[in-house]
Protein backbone atom coordinates (compact mmCIF):
# COMPACT_ATOMS: atom_id res chain seq x y z
CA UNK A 1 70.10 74.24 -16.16
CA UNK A 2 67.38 73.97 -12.97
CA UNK A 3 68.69 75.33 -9.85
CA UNK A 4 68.45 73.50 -6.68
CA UNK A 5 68.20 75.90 -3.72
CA UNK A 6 67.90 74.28 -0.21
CA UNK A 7 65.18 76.32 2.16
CA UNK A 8 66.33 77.81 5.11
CA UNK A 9 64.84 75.91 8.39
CA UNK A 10 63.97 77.90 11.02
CA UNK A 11 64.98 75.76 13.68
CA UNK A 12 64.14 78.41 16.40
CA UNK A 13 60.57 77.37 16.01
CA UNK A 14 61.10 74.12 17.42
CA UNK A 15 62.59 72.47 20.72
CA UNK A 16 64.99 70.16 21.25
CA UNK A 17 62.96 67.37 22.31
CA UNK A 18 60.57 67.81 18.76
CA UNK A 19 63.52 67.86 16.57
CA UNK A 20 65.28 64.98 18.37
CA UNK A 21 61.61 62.67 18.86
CA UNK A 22 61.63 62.03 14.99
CA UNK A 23 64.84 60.43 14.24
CA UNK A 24 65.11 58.62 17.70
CA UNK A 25 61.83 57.02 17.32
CA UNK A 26 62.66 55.66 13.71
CA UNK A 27 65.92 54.36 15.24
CA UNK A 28 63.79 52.74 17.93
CA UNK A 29 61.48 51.11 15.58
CA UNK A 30 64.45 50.10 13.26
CA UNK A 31 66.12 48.61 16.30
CA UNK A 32 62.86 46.53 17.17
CA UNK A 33 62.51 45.21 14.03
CA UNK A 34 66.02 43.63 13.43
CA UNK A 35 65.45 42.25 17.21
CA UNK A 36 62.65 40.83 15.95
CA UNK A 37 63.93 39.37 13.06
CA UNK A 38 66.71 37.97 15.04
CA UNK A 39 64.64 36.20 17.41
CA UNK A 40 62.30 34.60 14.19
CA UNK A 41 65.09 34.15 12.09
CA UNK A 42 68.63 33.53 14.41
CA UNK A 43 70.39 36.28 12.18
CA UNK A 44 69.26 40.26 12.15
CA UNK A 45 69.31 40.40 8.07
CA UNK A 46 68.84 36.95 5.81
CA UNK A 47 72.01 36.45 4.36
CA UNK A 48 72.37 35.95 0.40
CA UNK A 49 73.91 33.87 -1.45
CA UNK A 50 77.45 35.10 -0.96
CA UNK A 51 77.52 34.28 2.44
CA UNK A 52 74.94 31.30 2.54
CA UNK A 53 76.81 29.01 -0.23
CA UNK A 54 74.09 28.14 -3.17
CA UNK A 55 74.62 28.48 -6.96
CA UNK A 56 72.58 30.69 -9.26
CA UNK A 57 71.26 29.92 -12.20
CA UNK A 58 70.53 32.56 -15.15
CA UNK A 59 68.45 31.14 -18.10
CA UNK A 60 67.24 33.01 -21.19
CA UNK A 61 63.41 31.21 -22.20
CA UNK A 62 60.00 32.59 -23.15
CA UNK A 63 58.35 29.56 -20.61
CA UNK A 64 56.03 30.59 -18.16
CA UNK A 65 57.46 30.50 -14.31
CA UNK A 66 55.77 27.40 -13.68
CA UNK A 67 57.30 25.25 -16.32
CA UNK A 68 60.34 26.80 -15.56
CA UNK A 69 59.83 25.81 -11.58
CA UNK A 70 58.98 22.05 -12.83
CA UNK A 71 62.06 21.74 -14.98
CA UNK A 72 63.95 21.52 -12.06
CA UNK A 73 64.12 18.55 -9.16
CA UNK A 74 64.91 21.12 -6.12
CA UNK A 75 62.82 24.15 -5.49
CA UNK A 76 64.36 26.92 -5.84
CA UNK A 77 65.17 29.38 -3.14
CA UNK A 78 63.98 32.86 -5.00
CA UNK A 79 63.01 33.21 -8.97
CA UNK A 80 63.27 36.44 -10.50
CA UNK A 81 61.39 37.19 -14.39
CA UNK A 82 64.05 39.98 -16.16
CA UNK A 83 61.57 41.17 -19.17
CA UNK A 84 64.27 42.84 -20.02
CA UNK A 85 66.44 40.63 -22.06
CA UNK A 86 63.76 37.49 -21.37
CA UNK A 87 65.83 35.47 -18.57
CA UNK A 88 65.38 33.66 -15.59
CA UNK A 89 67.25 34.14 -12.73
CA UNK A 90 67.21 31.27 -10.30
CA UNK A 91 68.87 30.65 -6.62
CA UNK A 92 69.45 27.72 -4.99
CA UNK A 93 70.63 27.04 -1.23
CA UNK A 94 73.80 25.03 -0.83
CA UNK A 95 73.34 21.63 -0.47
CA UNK A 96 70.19 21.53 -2.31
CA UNK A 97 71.25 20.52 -5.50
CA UNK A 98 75.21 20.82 -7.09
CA UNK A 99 75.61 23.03 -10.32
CA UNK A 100 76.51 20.12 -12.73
CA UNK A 101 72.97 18.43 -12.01
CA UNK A 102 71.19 22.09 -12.60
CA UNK A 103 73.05 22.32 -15.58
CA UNK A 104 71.86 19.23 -17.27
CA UNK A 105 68.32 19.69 -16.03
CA UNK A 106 68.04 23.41 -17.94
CA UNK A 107 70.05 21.90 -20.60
CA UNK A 108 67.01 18.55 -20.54
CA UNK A 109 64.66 21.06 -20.91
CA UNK A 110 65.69 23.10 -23.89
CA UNK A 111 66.69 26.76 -21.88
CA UNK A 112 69.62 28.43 -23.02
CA UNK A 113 71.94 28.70 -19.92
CA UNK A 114 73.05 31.91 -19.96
CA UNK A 115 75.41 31.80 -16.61
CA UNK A 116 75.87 29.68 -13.42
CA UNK A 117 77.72 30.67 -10.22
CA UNK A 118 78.24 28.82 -7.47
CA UNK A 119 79.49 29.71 -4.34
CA UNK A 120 80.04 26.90 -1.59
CA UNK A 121 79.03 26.59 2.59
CA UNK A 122 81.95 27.02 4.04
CA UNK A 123 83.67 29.78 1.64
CA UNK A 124 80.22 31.53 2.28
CA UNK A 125 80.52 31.43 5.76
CA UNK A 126 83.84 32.58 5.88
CA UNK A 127 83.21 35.42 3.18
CA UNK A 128 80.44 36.57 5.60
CA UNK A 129 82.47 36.71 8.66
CA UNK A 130 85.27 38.85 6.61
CA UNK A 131 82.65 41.09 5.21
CA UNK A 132 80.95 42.01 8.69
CA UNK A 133 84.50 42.33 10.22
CA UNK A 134 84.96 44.82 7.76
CA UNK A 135 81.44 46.89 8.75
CA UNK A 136 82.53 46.95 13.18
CA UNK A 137 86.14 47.75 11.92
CA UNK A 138 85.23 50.67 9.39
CA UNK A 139 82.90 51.97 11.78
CA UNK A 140 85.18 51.69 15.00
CA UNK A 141 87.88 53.58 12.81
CA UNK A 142 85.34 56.14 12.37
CA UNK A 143 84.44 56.59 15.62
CA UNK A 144 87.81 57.23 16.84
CA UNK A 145 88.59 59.76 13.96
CA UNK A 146 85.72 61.74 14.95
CA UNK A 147 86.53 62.07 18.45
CA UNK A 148 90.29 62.69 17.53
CA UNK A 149 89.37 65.44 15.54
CA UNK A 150 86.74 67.40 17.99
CA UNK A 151 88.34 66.28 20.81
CA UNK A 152 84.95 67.26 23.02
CA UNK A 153 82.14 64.28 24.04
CA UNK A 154 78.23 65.77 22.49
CA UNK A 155 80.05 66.87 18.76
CA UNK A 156 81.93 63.33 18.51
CA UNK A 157 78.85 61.45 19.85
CA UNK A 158 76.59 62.95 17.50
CA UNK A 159 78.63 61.92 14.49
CA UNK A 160 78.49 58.70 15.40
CA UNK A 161 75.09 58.25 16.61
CA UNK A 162 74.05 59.93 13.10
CA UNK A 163 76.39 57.35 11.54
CA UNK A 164 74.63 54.33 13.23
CA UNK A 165 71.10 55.20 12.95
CA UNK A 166 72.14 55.40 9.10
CA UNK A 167 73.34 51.79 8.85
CA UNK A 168 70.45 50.47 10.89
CA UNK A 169 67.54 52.15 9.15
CA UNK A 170 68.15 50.68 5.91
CA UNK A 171 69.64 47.32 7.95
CA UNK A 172 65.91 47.32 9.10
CA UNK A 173 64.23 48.05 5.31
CA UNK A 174 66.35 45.39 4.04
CA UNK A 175 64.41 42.80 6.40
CA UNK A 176 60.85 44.65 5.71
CA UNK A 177 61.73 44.31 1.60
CA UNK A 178 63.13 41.31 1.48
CA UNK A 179 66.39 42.28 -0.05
CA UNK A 180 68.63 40.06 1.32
CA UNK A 181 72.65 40.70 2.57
CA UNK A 182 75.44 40.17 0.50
CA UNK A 183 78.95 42.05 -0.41
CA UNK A 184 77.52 44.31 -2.81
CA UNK A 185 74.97 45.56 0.07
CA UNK A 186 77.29 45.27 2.45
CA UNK A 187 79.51 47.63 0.29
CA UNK A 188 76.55 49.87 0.22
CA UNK A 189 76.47 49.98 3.94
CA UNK A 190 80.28 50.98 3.97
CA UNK A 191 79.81 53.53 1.89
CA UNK A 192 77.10 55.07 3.84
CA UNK A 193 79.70 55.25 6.73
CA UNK A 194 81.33 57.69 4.54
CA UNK A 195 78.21 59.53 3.45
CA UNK A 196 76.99 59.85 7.07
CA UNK A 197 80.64 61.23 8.39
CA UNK A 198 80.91 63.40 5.63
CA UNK A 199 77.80 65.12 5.71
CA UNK A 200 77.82 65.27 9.63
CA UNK A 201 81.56 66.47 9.42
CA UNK A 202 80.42 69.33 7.55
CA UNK A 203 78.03 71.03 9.69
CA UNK A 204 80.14 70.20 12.90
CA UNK A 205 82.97 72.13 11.24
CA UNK A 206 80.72 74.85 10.17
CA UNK A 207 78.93 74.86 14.04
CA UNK A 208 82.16 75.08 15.68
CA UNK A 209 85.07 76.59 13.81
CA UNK A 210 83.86 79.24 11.82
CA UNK A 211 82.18 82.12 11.99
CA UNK A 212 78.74 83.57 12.11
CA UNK A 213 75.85 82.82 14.98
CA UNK A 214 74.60 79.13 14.72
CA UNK A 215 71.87 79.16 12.92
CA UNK A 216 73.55 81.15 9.92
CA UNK A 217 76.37 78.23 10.63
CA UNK A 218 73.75 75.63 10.16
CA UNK A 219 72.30 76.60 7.14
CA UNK A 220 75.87 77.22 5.21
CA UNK A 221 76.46 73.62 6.06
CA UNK A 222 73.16 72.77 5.18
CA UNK A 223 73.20 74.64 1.47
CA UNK A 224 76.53 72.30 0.65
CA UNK A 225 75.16 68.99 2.67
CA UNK A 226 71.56 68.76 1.24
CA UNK A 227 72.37 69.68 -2.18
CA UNK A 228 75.19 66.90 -2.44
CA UNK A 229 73.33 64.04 -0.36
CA UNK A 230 69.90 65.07 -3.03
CA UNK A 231 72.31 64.61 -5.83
CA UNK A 232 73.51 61.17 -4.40
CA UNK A 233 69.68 60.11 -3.67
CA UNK A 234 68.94 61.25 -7.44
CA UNK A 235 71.80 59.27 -8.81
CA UNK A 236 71.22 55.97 -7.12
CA UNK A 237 67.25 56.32 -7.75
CA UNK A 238 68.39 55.89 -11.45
CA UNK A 239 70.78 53.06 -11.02
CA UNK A 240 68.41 51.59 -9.00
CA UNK A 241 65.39 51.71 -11.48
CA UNK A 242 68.03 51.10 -14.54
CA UNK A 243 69.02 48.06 -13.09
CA UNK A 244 65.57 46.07 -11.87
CA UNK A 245 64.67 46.33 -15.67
CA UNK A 246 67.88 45.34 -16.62
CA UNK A 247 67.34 42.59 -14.07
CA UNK A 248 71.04 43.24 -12.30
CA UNK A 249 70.19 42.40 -8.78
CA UNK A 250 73.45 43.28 -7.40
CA UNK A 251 72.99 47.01 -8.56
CA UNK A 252 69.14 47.20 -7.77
CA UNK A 253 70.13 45.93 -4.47
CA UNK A 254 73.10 48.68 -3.45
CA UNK A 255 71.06 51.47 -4.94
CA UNK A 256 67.84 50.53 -3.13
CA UNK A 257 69.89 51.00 0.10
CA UNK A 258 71.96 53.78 -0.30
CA UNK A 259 68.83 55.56 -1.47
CA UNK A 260 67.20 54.68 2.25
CA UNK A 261 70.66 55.51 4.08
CA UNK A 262 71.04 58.81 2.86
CA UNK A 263 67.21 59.83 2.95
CA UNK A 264 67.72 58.67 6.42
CA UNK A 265 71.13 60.76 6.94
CA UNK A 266 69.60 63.85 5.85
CA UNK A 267 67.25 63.24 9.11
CA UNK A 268 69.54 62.03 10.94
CA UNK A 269 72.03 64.84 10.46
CA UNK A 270 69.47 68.16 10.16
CA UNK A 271 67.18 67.30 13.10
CA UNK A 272 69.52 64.61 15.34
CA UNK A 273 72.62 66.16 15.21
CA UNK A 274 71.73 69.68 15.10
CA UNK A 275 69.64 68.97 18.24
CA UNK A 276 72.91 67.77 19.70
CA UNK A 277 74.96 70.67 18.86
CA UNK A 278 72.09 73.12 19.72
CA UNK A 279 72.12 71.66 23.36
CA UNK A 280 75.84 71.90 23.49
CA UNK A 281 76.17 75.25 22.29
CA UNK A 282 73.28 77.42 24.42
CA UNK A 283 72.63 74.65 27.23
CA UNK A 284 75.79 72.24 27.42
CA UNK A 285 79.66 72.90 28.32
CA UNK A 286 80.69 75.09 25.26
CA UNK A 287 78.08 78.09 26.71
């Protein structure tokens, strides 16, 4: 069995304002680029699908893309080749064209329809206004656990600032990589909620109510924290490359960004947040 042990930091080396630049700049830049992609776009991620209305269309054939793009009246919104099991996965916006009339076009053309979903405008809409209520309430809950359980402004603030910088890095990616927003990614950005909490949780509690000098604090937190957020990374690397040559977007999609939220929490947590609860132990109202 390989052992996995996490390298003690020696944080003493660097100031406050180094540790803090890193993570606040990519936060920044994150920040800039869903504003821009607002402004170009009128939404800060492209919705999918699932919140778009459109039908996709999964056919198994051994035709090159571009018969496969002429077999059909309406262009298609995205194609995607799975060498996998040889199929086709087509999307098409609502409105476009309706299901029956793809249907009978694959089926003119000899491809073996292998599945068709279609989801329409104004469920879509609806879905996507449920799903994003569901982000600002988990997150608002969040918030006010945190600060119910510390009770004291910099350790609560850092929890949460950790927790939003690791929604809106990978928000940001998404944009950049063209992976577009839909439940399963937005479950993937509910679970990083929990990720972020947990991990910054941990080395609050260890900061604050145990024993030992901070530094010796930090790095207990920091041999439990890193070794379960690396494990996490590992895990969803593997479901993440499993699935693109499986050609199940859904999966590829999640994995891709919790594998970007929690690189981006172990920043966020070991440089931000320590920063924070440096300056409040030696500098701020706990000294």
């Amino acid at each position: 069995m390989v052992e996995f042990t996490v390298p003690e930091v020696d944080y003493t080396r660097y100031t406050n304002r180094q540790l803090a630049a890193v993570p606040l700049v990519v936060l920044a830049v994150a920040l800039l680029v869903i504003a821009g992609w607002y402004v170009a776009t009128g939404a800060p991620v492209d919705p999918g699908v699932d919140f778009t209305g459109g039908t996709e269309l999964r056919i198994a054939t051994d035709a090159p893309q571009d018969e496969v793009l002429a077999a059909f009246d309406a262009n298609p919104e995205s194609v995607r080749s799975v060498a996998a099991d040889g199929t086709y996965v087509l999307t098409f916006q609502s409105g476009t064209t309706s299901p029956g009339e793809l249907q009978a076009q694959a089926e003119a053309a000899g491809y073996e329809i292998r599945s068709i979903d279609n989801v329409s405008a104004n469920f879509g809409a609806d879905t996507q206004l449920l799903a994003l209520g569901g982000v600002i309430v988990a997150f608002a809950g969040m918030s006010i656990l945190v600060f119910a359980m510390f009770r004291t402004f910099v350790p609560s603030i850092a929890v949460v600032i950790s927790a939003f910088s690791d929604i809106v890095i990978p928000v940001a990616l998404m944009n950049l990589l063209g992976i577009q927003l839909s439940l399963g990614t937005v479950a993937a950005l509910l679970m990083l909620i929990g990720y972020s909490v947990d991990s910054d949780i941990l080395l609050n509690n260890h900061v604050l109510r145990r024993s030992g000098d901070f530094y010796e604090s930090t790095y207990r937190a920091m041999q439990t924290g890193v070794t379960m957020t690396l494990t996490s990374i590992a895990a969803m690397i593997v479901m993440t490359i499993t699935a693109t040559l499986f050609g199940i977007q859904l999966l590829a999609a999640i994995g891709t960004v919790l594998v970007f939220g929690l690189t981006a929490d172990l920043m966020n947590t070991y440089m931000l947040n320590v920063t924070l609860l440096r300056w409040y132990k030696f500098e701020g109202v706990a000294r």
